[in-house]
Protein backbone atom coordinates (compact mmCIF):
# COMPACT_ATOMS: atom_id res chain seq x y z
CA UNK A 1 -131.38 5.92 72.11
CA UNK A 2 -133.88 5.79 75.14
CA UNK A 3 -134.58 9.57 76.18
CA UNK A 4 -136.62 10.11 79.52
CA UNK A 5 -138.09 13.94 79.65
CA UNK A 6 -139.24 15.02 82.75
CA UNK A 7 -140.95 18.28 82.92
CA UNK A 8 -142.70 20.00 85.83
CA UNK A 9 -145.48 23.12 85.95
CA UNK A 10 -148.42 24.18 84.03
CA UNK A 11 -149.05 24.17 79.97
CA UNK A 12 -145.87 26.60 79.29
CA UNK A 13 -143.50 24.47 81.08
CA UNK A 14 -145.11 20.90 79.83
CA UNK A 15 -145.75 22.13 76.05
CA UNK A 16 -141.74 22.28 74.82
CA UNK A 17 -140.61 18.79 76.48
CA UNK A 18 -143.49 17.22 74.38
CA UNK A 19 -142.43 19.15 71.19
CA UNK A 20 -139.14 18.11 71.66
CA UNK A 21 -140.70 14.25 72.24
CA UNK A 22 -142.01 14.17 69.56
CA UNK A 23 -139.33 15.49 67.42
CA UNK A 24 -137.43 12.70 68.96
CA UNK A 25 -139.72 10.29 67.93
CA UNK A 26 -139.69 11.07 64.73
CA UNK A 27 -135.94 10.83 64.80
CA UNK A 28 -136.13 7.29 65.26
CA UNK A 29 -135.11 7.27 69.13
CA UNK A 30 -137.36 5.69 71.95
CA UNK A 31 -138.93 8.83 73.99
CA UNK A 32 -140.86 8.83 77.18
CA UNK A 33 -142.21 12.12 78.73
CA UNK A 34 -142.79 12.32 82.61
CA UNK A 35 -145.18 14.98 83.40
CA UNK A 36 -148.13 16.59 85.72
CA UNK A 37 -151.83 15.73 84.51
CA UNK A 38 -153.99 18.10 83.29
CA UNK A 39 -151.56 20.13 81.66
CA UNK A 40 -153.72 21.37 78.51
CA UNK A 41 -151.16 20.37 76.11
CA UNK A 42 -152.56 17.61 73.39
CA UNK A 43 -149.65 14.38 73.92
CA UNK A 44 -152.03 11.65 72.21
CA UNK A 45 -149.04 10.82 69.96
CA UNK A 46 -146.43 10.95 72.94
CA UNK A 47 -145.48 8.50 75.40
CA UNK A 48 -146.64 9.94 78.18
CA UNK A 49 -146.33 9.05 82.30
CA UNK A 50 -147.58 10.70 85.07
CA UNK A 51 -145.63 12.10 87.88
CA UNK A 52 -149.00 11.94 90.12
CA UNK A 53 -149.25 15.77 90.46
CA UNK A 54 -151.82 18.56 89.64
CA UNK A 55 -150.60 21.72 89.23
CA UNK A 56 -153.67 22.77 87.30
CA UNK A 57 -155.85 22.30 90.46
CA UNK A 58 -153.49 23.60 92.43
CA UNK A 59 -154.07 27.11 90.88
CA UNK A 60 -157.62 26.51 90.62
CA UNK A 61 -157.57 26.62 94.34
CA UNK A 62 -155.46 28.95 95.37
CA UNK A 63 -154.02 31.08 92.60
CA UNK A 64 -150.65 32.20 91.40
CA UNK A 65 -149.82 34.79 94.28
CA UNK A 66 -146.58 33.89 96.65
CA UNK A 67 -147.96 34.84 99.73
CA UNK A 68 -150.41 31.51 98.88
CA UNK A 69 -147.79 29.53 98.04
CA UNK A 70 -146.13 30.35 101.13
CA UNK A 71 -149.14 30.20 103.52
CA UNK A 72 -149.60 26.43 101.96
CA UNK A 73 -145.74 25.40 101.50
CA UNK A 74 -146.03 22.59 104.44
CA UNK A 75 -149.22 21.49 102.76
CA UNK A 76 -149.20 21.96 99.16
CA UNK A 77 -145.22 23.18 98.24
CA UNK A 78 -143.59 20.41 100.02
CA UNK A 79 -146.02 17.73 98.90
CA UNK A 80 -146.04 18.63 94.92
CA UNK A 81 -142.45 18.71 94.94
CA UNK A 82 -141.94 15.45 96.62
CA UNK A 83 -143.95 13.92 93.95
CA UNK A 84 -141.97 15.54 91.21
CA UNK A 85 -139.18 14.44 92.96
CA UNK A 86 -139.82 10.99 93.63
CA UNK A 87 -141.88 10.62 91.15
CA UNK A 88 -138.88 11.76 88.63
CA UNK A 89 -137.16 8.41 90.31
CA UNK A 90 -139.86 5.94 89.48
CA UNK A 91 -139.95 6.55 86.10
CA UNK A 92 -136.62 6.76 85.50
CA UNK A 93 -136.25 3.31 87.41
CA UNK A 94 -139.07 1.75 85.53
CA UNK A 95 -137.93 3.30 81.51
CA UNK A 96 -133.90 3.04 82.51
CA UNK A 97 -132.87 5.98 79.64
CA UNK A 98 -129.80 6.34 78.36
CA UNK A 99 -130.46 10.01 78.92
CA UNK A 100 -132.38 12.53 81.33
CA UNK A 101 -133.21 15.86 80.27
CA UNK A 102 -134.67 17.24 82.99
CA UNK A 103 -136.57 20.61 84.20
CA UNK A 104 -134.97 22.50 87.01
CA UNK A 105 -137.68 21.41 89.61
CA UNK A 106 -136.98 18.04 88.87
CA UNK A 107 -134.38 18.00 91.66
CA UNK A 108 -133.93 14.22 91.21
CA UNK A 109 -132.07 14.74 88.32
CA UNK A 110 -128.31 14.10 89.20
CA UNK A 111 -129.61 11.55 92.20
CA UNK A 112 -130.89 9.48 88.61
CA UNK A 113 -127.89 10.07 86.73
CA UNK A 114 -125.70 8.99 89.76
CA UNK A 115 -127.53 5.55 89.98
CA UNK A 116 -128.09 4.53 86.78
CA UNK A 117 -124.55 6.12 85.44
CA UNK A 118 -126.25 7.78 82.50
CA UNK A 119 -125.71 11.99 81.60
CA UNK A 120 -128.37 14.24 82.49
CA UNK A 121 -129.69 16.88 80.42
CA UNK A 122 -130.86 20.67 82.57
CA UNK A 123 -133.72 22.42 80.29
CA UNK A 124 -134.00 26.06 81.13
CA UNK A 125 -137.23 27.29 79.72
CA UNK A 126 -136.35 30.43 81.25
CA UNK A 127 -132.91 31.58 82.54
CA UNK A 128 -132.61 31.73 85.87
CA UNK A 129 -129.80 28.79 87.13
CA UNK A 130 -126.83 29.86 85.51
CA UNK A 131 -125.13 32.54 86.28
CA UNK A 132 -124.32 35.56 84.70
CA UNK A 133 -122.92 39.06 84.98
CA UNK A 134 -124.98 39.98 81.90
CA UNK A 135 -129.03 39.98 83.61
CA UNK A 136 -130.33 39.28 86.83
CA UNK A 137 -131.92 35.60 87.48
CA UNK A 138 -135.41 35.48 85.88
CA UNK A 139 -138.15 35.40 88.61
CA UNK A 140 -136.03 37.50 90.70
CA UNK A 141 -135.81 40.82 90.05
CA UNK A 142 -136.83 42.56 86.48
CA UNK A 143 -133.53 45.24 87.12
CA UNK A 144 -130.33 45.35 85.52
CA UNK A 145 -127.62 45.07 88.75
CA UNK A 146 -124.51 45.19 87.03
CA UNK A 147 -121.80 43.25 88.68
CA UNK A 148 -124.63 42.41 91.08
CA UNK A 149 -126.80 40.01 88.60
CA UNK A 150 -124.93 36.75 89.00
CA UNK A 151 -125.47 36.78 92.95
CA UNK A 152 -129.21 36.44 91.79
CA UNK A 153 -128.82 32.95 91.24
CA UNK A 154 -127.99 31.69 94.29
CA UNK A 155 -131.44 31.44 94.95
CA UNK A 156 -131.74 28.42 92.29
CA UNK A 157 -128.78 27.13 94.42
CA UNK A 158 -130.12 26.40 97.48
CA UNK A 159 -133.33 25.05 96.29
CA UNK A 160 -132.38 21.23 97.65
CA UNK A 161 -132.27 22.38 100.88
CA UNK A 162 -136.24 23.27 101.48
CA UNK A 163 -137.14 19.83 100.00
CA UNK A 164 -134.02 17.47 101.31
CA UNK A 165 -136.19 14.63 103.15
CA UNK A 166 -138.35 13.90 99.68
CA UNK A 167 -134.60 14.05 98.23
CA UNK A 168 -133.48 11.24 100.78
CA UNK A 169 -136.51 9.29 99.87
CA UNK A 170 -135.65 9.76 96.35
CA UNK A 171 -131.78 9.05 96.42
CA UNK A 172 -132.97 5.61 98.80
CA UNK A 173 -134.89 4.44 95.83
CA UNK A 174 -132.42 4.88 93.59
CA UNK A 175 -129.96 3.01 95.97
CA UNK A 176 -127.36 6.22 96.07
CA UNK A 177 -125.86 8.14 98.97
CA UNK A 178 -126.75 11.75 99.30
CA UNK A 179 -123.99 14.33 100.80
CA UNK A 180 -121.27 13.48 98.16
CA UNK A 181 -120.72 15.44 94.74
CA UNK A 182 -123.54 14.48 92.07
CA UNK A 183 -122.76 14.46 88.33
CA UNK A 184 -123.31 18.16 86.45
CA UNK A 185 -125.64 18.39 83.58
CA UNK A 186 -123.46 17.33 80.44
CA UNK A 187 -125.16 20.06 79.15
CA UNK A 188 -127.60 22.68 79.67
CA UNK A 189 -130.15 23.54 77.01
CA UNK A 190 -132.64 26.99 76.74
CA UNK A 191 -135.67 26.89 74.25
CA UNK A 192 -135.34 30.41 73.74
CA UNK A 193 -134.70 32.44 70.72
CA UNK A 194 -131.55 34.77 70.66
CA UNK A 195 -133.78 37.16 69.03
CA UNK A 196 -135.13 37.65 72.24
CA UNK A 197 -132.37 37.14 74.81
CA UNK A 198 -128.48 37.40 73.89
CA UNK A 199 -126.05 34.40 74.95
CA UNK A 200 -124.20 35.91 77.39
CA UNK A 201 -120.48 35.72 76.79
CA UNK A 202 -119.67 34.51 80.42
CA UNK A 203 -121.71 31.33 79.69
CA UNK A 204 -120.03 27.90 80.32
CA UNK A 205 -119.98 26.25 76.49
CA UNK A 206 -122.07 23.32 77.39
CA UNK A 207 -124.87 26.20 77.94
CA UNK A 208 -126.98 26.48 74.75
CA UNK A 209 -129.54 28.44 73.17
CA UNK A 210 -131.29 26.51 70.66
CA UNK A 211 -134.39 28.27 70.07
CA UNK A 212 -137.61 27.47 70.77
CA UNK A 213 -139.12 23.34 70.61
CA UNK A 214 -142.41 23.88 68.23
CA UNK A 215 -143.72 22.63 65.56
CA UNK A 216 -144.17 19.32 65.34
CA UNK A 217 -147.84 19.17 66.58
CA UNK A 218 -151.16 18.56 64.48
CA UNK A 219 -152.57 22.18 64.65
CA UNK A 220 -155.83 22.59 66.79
CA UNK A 221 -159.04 23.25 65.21
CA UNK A 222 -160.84 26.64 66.01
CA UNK A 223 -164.09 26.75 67.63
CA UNK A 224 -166.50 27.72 65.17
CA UNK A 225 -167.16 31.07 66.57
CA UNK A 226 -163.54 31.93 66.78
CA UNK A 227 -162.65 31.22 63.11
CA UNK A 228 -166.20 33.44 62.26
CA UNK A 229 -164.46 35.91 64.72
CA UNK A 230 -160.43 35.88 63.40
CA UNK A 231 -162.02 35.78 59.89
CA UNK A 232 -163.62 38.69 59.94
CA UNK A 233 -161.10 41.38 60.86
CA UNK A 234 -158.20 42.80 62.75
CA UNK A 235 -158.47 42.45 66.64
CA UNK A 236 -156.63 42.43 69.95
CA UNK A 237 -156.03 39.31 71.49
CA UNK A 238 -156.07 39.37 75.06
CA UNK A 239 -154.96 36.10 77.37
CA UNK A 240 -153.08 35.19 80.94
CA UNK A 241 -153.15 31.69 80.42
CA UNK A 242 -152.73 30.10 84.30
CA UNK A 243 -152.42 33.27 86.16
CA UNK A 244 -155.25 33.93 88.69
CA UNK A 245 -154.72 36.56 90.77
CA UNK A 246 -156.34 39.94 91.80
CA UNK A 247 -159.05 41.37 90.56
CA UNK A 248 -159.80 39.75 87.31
CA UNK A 249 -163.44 41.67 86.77
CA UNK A 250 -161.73 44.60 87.33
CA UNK A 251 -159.31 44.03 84.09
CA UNK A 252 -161.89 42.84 82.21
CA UNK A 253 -163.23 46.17 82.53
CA UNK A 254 -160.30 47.66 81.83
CA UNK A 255 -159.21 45.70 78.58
CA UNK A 256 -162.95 46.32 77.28
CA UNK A 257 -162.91 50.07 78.02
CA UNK A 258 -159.11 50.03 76.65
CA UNK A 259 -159.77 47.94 73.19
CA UNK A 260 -163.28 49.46 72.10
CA UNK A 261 -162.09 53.04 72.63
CA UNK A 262 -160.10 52.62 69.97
CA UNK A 263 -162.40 51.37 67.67
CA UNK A 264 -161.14 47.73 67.65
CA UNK A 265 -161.97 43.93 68.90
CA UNK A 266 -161.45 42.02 70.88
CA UNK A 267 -160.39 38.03 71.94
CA UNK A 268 -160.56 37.36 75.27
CA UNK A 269 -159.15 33.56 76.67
CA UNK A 270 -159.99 33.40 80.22
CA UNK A 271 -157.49 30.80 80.65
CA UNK A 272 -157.69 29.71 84.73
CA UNK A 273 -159.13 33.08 85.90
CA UNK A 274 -157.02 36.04 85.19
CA UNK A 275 -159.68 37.43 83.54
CA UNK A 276 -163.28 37.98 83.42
CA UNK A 277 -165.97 39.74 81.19
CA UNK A 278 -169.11 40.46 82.19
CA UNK A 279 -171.98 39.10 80.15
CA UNK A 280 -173.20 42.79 80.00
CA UNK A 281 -169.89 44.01 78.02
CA UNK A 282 -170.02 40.87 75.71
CA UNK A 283 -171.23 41.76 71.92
CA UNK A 284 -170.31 40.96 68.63
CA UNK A 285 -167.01 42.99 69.11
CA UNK A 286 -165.61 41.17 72.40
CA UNK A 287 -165.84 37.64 71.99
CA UNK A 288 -164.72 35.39 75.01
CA UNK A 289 -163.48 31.85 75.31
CA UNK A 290 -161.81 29.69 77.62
CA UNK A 291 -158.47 29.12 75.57
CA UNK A 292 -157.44 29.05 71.92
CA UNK A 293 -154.66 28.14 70.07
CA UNK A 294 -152.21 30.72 69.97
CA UNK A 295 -150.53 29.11 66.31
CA UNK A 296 -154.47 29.95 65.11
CA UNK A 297 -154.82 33.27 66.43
CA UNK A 298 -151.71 35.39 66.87
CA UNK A 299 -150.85 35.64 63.33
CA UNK A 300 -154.07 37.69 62.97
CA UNK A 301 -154.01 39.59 65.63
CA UNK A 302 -152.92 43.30 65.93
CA UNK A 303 -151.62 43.00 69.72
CA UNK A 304 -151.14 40.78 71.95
CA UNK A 305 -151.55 41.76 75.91
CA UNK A 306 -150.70 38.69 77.88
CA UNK A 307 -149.50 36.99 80.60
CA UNK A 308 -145.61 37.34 79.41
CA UNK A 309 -144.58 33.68 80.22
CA UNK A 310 -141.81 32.71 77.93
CA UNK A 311 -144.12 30.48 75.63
CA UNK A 312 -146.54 33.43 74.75
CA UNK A 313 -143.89 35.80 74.45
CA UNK A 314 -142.18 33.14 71.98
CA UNK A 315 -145.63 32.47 70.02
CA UNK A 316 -146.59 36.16 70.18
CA UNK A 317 -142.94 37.13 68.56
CA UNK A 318 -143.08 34.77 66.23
CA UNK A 319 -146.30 35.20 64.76
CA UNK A 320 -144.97 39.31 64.10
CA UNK A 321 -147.58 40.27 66.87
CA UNK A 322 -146.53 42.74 68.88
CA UNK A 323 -146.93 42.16 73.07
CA UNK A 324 -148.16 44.16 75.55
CA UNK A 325 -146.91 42.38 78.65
CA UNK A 326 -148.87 42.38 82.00
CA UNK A 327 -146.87 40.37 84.53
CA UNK A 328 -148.16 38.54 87.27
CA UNK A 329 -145.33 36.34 88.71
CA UNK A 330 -142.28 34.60 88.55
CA UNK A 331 -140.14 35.35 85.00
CA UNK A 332 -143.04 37.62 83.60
CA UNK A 333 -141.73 40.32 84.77
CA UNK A 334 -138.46 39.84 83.21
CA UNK A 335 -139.69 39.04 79.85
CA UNK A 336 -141.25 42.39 80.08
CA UNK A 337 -138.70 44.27 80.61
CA UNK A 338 -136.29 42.40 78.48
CA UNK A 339 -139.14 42.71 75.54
CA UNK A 340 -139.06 46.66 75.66
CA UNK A 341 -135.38 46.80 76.66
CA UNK A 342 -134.57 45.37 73.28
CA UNK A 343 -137.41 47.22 71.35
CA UNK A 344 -139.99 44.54 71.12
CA UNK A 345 -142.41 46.09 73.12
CA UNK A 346 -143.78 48.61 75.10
CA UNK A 347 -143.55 49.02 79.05
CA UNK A 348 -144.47 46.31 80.85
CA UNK A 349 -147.64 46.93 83.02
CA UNK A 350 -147.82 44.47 86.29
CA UNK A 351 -150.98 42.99 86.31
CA UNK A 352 -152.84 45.01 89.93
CA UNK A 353 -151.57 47.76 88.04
CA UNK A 354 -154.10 47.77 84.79
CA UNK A 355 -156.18 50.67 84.12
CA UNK A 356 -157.97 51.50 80.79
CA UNK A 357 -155.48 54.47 80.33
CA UNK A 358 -152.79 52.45 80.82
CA UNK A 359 -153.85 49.45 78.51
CA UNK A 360 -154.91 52.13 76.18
CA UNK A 361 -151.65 54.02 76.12
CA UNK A 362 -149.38 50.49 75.86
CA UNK A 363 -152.05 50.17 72.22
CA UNK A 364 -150.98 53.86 70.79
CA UNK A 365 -147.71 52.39 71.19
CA UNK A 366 -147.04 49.62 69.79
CA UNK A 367 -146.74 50.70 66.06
CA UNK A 368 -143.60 52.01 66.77
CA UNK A 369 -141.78 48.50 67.63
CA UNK A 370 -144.12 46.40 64.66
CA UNK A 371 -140.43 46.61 62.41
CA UNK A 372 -138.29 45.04 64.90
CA UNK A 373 -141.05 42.41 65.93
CA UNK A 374 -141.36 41.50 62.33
CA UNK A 375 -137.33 41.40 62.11
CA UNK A 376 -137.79 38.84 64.94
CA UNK A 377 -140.17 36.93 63.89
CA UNK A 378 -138.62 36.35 60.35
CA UNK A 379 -134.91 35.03 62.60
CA UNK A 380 -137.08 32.86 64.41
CA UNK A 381 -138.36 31.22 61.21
CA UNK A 382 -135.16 30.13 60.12
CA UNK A 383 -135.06 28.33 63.47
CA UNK A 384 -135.36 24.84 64.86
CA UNK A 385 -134.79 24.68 68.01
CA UNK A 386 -135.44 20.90 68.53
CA UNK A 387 -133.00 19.58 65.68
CA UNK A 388 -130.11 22.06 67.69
CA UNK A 389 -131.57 20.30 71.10
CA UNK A 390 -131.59 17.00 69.32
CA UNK A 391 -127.67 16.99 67.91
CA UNK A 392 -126.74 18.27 71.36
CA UNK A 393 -128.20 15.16 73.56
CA UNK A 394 -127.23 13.06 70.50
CA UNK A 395 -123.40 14.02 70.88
CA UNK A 396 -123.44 13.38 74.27
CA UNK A 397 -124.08 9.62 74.01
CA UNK A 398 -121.69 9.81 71.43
């Protein structure tokens, strides 16, 4: 079977649809991934197009805060998304699949499955499209609002509307009309463990939770000094992967004041700017590096305080490492408080927020939720989330 993934966003949102490539590979079935360059993720072994977008520069430039986003939505929004969009069409023109599974922002999806009469796949690395009485929309707001939640998700909804002319350019390459009823995903497919989030019982039954798409990568290699650093002791692992925003000196004081006062170390990934150590506080007990596999360094680690986007929060669980989540944007914030509503973690501190108290207090904490995280982590090892994913699509071809 020919399977076209299309995947928008940084690392965490690029990282599963290759997993689940190459588990598809390796299945026997023909697999092309369309993505944005300069992800971070390692797809030497994956087929592998570009959708002629950067979202890595784009937060080198101006960040992860939304008043940005919206300052620049004529002139960086609009223009990203039309190449997703359009871009979404090419490929799928050029590999003609007999499936799409498709991320949200890839808004192209039903135009594609209209024209080339083939079912389309919707990959929600993070629930916030369908609806649900059970939790509000992720990347809305972190609250429980009852019988309000599932009006939350309108706001997926009427996404097509801010970006309809790159749609119209989109559904004229593809030779379809725009304005009539489009095709519904055949099925609709989170990477999540239910460890961490419970299938809501008002879910449509083509709505899945399959776990998490890992695995089937060739580990990365540690850095020399970071092996000489994991091997020699317990430590706190501190990273915020994409997220630039704020005052990043400012938690990097913080975190350092936070972590030594209690006598431990620490691992610092910079990732794109969300934090930064001064030379001055560096020393053989703070060690700092641009990124690092989490696979290589979680397992070791006593905490870890991060970022709180769904992949971390997956690799932190998994690896029995409890989280200390400091959310910037977007479904952070709901990880967080999902995390500690279901006694995974403490409090969730937002990320202009951080003191050393704070940090410090969130650390006294967390030996009190290291049996449930371990409880977690061993459900999540009896999981494969891309064989479930796999026998889904595969059904739906029949």
């Amino acid at each position: 079977m020919k399977l076209l993934l299309i995947t928008a966003g940084s690392r965490g949102d690029v990282e599963p649809f290759v997993e689940l490539a190459r588990a598809a590979a390796a299945a026997g079935h023909d697999v092309r991934v369309a993505a944005p360059d300069r992800s971070g993720v390692s797809a030497g072994d994956v087929d592998v197009v570009s959708l002629r977008v950067d979202y890595t520069s784009t937060i080198e430039d101006q960040g992860v805060a939304l008043g940005a986003a919206m300052r620049n939505f004529r002139t960086v929004v609009k223009p990203t998304m039309r190449s997703v969009i359009v871009g979404a069409a090419r490929a799928a023109l050029t590999f003609r699949p007999d499936v799409i599974i498709a991320h949200p922002k890839v808004l192209s999806a039903p135009l594609i499955a209209e024209a080339l009469d083939i079912p389309h796949v919707l990959v929600e690395l993070v629930p916030a499209v369908t609806p649900t009485r059970a939790f509000a929309a992720a990347g809305t707001v972190a609250a429980d609002l009852g019988v309000l939640n599932r009006l939350t998700y309108f706001a997926a909804a009427s996404a097509s509307a801010m970006f309809s002319a790159a749609l119209d350019e989109a559904a004229q390459l593809l030779g379809v009309r725009r304005g009539r009823p489009m095709p519904s995903p055949a099925a609709t497919l989170l990477p999540i463990s239910p460890s961490l989030l419970q299938r809501p019982g008002d879910w449509p039954l083509n709505v899945h939770l399959t776990g998490p798409w890992t695995g089937a990568g060739v580990a990365e290699d540690l850095a020399p000094e970071v092996a000489a650093f994991v091997a020699d002791g317990s430590y706190v692992y501190v990273g915020f992967g994409s997220m630039a925003a704020g005052d990043a000196a400012a938690r990097g004081r913080a975190l350092v004041a936070a972590v030594r006062g209690r006598g431990q170390r620490l691992l610092v990934a910079t990732g794109l700017g969300g934090i930064e150590i001064a030379p001055s506080a560096r020393s053989d007990d703070v060690l700092v590096v641009r990124s690092v596999p989490h696979s290589r360094v979680l397992p070791n680690a006593a905490t870890a305080v991060h970022h709180g986007g769904i992949g971390t929060v997956q690799a932190a669980t998994r690896a029995g490492t409890v989280s200390v989540v400091v959310p910037f944007i977007a479904d952070q914030p709901f990880w967080g408080a999902m995390l500690h509503r279901r006694g995974l973690a403490p409090e969730a501190i937002r990320y202009n927020r951080v003191t050393a108290e704070r940090i410090g207090n969130a650390l006294d904490a967390t030996p009190q939720y290291r049996h449930s995280v371990e409880a977690a982590a061993q459900q999540m090892s009896t999981e494969n989330g891309t064989a479930a994913a796999l026998a889904i699509i595969t059904a739906i071809r029949g």
